[in-house]
PDB file of N, CA and C in Angstrom:
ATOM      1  N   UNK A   1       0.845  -1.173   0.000  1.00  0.00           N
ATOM      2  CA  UNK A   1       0.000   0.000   0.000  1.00  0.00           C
ATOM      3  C   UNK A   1       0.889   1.235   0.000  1.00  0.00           C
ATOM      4  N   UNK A   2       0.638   2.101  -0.979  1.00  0.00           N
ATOM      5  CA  UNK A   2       1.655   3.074  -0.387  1.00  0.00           C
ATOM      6  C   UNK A   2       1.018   3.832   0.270  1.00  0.00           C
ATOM      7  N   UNK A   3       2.138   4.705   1.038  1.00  0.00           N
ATOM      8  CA  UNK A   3       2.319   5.445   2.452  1.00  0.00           C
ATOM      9  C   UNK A   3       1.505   7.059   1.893  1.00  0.00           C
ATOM     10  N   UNK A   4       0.897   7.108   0.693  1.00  0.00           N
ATOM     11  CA  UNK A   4       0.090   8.456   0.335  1.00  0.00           C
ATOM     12  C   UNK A   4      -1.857   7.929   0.450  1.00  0.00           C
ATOM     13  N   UNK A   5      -1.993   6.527   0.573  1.00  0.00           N
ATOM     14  CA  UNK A   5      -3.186   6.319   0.556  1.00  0.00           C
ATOM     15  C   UNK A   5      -4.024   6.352   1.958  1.00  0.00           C
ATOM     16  N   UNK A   6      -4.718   6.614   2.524  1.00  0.00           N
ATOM     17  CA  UNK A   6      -4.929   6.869   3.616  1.00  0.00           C
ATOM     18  C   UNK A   6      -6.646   6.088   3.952  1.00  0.00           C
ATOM     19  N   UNK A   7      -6.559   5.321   4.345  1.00  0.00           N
ATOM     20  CA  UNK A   7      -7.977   4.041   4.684  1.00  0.00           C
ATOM     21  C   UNK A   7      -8.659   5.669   5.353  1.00  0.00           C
ATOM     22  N   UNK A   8     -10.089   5.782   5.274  1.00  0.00           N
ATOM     23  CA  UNK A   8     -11.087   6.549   5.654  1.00  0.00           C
ATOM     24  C   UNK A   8     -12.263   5.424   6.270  1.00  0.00           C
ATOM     25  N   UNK A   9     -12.612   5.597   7.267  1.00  0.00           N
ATOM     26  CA  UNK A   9     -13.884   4.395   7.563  1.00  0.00           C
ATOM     27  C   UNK A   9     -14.611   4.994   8.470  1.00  0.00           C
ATOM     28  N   UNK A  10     -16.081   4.960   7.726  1.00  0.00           N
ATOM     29  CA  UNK A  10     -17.336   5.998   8.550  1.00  0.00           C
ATOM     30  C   UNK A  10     -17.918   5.018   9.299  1.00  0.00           C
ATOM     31  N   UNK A  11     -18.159   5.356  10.172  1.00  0.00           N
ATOM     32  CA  UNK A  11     -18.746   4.528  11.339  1.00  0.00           C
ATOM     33  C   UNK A  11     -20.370   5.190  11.816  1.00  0.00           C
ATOM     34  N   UNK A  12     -21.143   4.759  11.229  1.00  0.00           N
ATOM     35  CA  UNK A  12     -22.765   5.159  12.462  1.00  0.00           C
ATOM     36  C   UNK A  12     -22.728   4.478  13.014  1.00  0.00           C
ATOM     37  N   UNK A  13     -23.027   5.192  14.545  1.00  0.00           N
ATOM     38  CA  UNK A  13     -23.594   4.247  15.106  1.00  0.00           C
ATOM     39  C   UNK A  13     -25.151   5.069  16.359  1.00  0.00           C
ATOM     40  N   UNK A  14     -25.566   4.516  17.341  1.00  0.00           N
ATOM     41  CA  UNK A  14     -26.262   5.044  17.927  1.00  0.00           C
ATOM     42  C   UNK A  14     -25.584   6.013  19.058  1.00  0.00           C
ATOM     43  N   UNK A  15     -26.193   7.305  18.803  1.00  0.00           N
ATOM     44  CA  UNK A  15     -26.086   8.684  19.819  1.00  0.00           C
ATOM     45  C   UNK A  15     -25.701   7.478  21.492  1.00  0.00           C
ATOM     46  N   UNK A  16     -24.646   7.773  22.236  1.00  0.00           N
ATOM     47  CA  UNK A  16     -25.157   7.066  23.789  1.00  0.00           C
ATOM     48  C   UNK A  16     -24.114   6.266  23.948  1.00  0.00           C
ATOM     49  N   UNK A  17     -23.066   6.107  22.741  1.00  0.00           N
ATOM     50  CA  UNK A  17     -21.604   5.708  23.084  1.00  0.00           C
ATOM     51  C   UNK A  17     -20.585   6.327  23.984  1.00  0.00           C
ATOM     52  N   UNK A  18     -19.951   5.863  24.921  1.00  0.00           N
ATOM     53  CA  UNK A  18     -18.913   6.651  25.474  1.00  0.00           C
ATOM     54  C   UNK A  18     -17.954   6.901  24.580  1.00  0.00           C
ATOM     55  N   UNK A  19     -17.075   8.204  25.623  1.00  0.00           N
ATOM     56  CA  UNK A  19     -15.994   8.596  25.038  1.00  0.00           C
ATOM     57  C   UNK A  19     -14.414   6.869  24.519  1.00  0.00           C
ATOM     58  N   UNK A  20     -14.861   6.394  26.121  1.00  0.00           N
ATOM     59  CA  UNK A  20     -13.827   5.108  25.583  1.00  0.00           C
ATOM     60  C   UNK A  20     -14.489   4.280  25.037  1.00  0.00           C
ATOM     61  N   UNK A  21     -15.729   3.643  24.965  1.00  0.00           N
ATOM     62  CA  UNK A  21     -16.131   2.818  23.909  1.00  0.00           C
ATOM     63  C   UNK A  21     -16.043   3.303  22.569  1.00  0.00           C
ATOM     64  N   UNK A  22     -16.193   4.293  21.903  1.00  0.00           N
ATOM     65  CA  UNK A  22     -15.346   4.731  20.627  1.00  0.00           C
ATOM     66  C   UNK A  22     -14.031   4.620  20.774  1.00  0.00           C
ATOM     67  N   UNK A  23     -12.998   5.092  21.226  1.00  0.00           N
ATOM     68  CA  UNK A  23     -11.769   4.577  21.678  1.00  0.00           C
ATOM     69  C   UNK A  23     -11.345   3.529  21.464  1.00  0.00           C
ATOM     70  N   UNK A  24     -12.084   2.520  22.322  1.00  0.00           N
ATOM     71  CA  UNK A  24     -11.861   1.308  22.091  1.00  0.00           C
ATOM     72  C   UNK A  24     -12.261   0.492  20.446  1.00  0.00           C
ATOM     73  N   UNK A  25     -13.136   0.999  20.359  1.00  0.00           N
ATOM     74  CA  UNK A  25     -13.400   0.690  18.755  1.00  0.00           C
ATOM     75  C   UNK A  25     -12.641   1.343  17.745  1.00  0.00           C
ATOM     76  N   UNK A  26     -12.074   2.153  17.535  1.00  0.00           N
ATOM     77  CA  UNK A  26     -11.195   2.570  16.583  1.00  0.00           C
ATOM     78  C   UNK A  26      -9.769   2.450  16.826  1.00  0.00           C
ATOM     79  N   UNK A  27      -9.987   1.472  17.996  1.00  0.00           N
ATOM     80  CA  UNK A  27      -8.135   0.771  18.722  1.00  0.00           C
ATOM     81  C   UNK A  27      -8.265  -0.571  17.695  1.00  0.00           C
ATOM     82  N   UNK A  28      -9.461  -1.134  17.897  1.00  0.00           N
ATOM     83  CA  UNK A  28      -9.593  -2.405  17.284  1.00  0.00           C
ATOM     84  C   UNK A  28      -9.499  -2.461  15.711  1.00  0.00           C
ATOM     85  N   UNK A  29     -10.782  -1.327  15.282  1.00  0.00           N
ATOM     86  CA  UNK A  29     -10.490  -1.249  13.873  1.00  0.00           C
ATOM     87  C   UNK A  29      -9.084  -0.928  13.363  1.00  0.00           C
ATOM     88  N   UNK A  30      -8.710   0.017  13.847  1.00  0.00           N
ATOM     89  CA  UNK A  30      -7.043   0.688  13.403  1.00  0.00           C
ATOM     90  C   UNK A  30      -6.350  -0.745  13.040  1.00  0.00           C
ATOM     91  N   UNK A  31      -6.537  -1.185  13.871  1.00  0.00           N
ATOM     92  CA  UNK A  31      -5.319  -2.620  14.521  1.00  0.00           C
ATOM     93  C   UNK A  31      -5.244  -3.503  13.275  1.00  0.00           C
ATOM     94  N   UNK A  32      -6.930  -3.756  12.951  1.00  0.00           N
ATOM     95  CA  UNK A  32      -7.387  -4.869  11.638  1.00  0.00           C
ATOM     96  C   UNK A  32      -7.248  -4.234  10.434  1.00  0.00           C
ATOM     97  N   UNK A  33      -7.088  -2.584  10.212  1.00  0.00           N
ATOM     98  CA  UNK A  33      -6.601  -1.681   9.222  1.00  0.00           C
ATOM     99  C   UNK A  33      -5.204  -1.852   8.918  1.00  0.00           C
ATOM    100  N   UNK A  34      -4.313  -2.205   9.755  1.00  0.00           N
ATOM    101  CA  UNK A  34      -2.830  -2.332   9.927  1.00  0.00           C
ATOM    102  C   UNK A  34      -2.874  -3.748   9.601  1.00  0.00           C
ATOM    103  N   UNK A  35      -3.262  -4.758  10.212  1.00  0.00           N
ATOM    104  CA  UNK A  35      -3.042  -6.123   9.770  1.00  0.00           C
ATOM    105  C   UNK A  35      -3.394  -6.814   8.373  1.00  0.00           C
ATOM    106  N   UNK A  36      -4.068  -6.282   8.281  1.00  0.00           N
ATOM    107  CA  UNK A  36      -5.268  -6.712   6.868  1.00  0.00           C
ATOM    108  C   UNK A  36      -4.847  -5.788   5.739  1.00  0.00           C
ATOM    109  N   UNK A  37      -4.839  -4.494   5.558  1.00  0.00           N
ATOM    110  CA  UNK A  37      -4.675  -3.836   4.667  1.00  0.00           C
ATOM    111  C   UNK A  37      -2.942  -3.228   4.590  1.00  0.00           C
ATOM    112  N   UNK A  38      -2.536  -3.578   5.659  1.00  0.00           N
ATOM    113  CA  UNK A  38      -1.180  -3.245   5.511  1.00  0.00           C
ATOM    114  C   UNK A  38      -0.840  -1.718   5.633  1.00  0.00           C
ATOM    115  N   UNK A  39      -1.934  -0.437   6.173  1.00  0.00           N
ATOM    116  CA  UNK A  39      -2.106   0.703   6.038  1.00  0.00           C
ATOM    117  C   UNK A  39      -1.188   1.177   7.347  1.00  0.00           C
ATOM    118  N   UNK A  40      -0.376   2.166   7.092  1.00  0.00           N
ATOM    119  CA  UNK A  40       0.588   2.629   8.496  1.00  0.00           C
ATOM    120  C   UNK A  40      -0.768   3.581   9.374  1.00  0.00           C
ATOM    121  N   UNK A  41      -0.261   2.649  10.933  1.00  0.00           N
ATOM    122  CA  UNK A  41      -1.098   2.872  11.959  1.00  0.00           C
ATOM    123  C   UNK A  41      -1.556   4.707  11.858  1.00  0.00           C
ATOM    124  N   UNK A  42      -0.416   6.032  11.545  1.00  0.00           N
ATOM    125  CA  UNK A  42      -0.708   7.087  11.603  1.00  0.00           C
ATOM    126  C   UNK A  42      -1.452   7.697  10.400  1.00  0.00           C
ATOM    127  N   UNK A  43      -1.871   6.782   9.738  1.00  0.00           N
ATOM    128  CA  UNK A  43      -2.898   7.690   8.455  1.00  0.00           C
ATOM    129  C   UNK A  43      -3.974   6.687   8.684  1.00  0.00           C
ATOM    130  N   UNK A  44      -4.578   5.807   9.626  1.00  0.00           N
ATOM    131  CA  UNK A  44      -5.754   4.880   9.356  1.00  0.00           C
ATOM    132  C   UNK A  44      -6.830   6.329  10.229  1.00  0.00           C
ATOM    133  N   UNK A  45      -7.922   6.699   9.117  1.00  0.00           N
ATOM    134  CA  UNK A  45      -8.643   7.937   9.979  1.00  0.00           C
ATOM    135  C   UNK A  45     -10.329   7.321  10.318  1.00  0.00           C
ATOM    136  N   UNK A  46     -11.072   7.441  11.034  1.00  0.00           N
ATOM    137  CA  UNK A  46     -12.203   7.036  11.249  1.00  0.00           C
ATOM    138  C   UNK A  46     -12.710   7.910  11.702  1.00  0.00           C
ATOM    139  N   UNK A  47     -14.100   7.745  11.464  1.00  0.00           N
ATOM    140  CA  UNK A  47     -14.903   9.577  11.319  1.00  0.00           C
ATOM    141  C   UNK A  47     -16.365   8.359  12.042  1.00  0.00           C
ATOM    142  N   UNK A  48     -16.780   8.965  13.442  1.00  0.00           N
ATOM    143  CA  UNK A  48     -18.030   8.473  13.827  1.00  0.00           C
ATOM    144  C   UNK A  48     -19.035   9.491  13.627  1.00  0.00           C
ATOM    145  N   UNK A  49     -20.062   9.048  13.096  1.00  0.00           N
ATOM    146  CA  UNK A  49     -21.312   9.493  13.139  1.00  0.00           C
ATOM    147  C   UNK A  49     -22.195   9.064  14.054  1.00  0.00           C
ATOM    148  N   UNK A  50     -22.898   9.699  14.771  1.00  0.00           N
ATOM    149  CA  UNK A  50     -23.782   9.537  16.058  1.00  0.00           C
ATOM    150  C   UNK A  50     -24.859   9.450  15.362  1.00  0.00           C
ATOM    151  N   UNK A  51     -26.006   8.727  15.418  1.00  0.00           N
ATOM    152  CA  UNK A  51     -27.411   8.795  14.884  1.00  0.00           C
ATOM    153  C   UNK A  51     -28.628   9.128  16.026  1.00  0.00           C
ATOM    154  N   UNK A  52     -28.991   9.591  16.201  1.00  0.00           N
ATOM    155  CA  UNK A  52     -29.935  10.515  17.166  1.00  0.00           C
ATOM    156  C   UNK A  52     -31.124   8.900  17.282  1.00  0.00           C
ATOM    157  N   UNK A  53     -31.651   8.353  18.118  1.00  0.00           N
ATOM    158  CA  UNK A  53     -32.634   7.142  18.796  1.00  0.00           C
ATOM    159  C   UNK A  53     -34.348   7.462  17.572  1.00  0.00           C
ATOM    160  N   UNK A  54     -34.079   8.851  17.395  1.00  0.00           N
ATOM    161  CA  UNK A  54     -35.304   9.064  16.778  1.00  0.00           C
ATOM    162  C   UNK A  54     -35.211   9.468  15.192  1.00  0.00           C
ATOM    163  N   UNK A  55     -34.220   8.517  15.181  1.00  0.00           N
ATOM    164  CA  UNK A  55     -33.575   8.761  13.560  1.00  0.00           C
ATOM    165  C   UNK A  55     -33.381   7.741  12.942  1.00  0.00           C
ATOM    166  N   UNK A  56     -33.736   6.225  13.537  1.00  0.00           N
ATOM    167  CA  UNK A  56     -33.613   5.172  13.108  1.00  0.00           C
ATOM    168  C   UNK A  56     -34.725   4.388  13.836  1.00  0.00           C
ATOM    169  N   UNK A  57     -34.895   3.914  12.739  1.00  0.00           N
ATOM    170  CA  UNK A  57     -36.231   2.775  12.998  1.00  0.00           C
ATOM    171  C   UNK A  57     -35.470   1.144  12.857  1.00  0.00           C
ATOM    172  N   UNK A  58     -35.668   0.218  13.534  1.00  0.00           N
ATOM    173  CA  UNK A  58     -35.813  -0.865  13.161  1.00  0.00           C
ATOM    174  C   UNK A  58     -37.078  -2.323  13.113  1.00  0.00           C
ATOM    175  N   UNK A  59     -37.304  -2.631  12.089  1.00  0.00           N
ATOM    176  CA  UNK A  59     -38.630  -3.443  12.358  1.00  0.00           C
ATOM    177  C   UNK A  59     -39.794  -2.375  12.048  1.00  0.00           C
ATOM    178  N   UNK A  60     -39.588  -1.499  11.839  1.00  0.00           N
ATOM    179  CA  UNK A  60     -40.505  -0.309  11.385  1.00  0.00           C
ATOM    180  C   UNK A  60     -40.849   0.857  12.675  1.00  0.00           C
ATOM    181  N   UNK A  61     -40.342   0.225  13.966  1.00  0.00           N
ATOM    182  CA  UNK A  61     -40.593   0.951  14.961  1.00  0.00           C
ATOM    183  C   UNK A  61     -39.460   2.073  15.433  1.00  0.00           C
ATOM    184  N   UNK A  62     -39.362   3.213  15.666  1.00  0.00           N
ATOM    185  CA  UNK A  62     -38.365   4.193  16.270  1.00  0.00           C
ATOM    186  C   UNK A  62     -37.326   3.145  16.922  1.00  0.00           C
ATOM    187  N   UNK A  63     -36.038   3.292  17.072  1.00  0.00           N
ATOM    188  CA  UNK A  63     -35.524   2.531  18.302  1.00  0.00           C
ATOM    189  C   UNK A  63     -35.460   3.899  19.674  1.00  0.00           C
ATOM    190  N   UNK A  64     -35.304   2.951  20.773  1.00  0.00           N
ATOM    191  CA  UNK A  64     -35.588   4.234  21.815  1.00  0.00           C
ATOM    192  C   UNK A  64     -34.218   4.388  22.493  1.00  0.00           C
ATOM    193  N   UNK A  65     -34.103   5.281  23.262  1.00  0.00           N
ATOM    194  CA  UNK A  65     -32.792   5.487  23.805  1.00  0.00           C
ATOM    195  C   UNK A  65     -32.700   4.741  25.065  1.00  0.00           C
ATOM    196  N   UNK A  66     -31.107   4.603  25.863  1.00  0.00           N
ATOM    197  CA  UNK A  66     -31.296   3.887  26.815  1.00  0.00           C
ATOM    198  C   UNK A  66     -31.663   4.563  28.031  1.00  0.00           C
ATOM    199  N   UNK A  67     -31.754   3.267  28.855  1.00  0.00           N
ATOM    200  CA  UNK A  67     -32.852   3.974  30.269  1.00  0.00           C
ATOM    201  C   UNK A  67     -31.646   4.743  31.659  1.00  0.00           C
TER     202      UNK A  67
END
């Protein structure tokens, strides 16, 4: 891979993640970005998107936020 290509990976997920559970998930992804694609650990970039509870339906119903 050369060292000018830079892996980008969008992530939604639901609004209500912590600060270290993202953390921890873009420790893991990075890791399988480096192993798998061969991409140097300082250009693997991941961009989370938060999706608001009343912005996604599943099964046709709203999903709700947690309690």
């Amino acid at each position: 891979m050369s060292r000018r290509t830079m892996p980008n990976i969008t992530v939604e997920i639901l609004a209500g993640r912590t600060r270290a559970q993202r953390a921890e998930f873009a420790r893991v992804v990075t890791d399988a970005v480096v192993d798998v694609l061969g991409a140097p650990r300082h250009l693997v970039r991941i961009q989370f998107t938060e999706l608001a509870h009343d912005r996604l339906a599943l099964g046709g119903e709203l999903t709700e936020p947690p309690a």
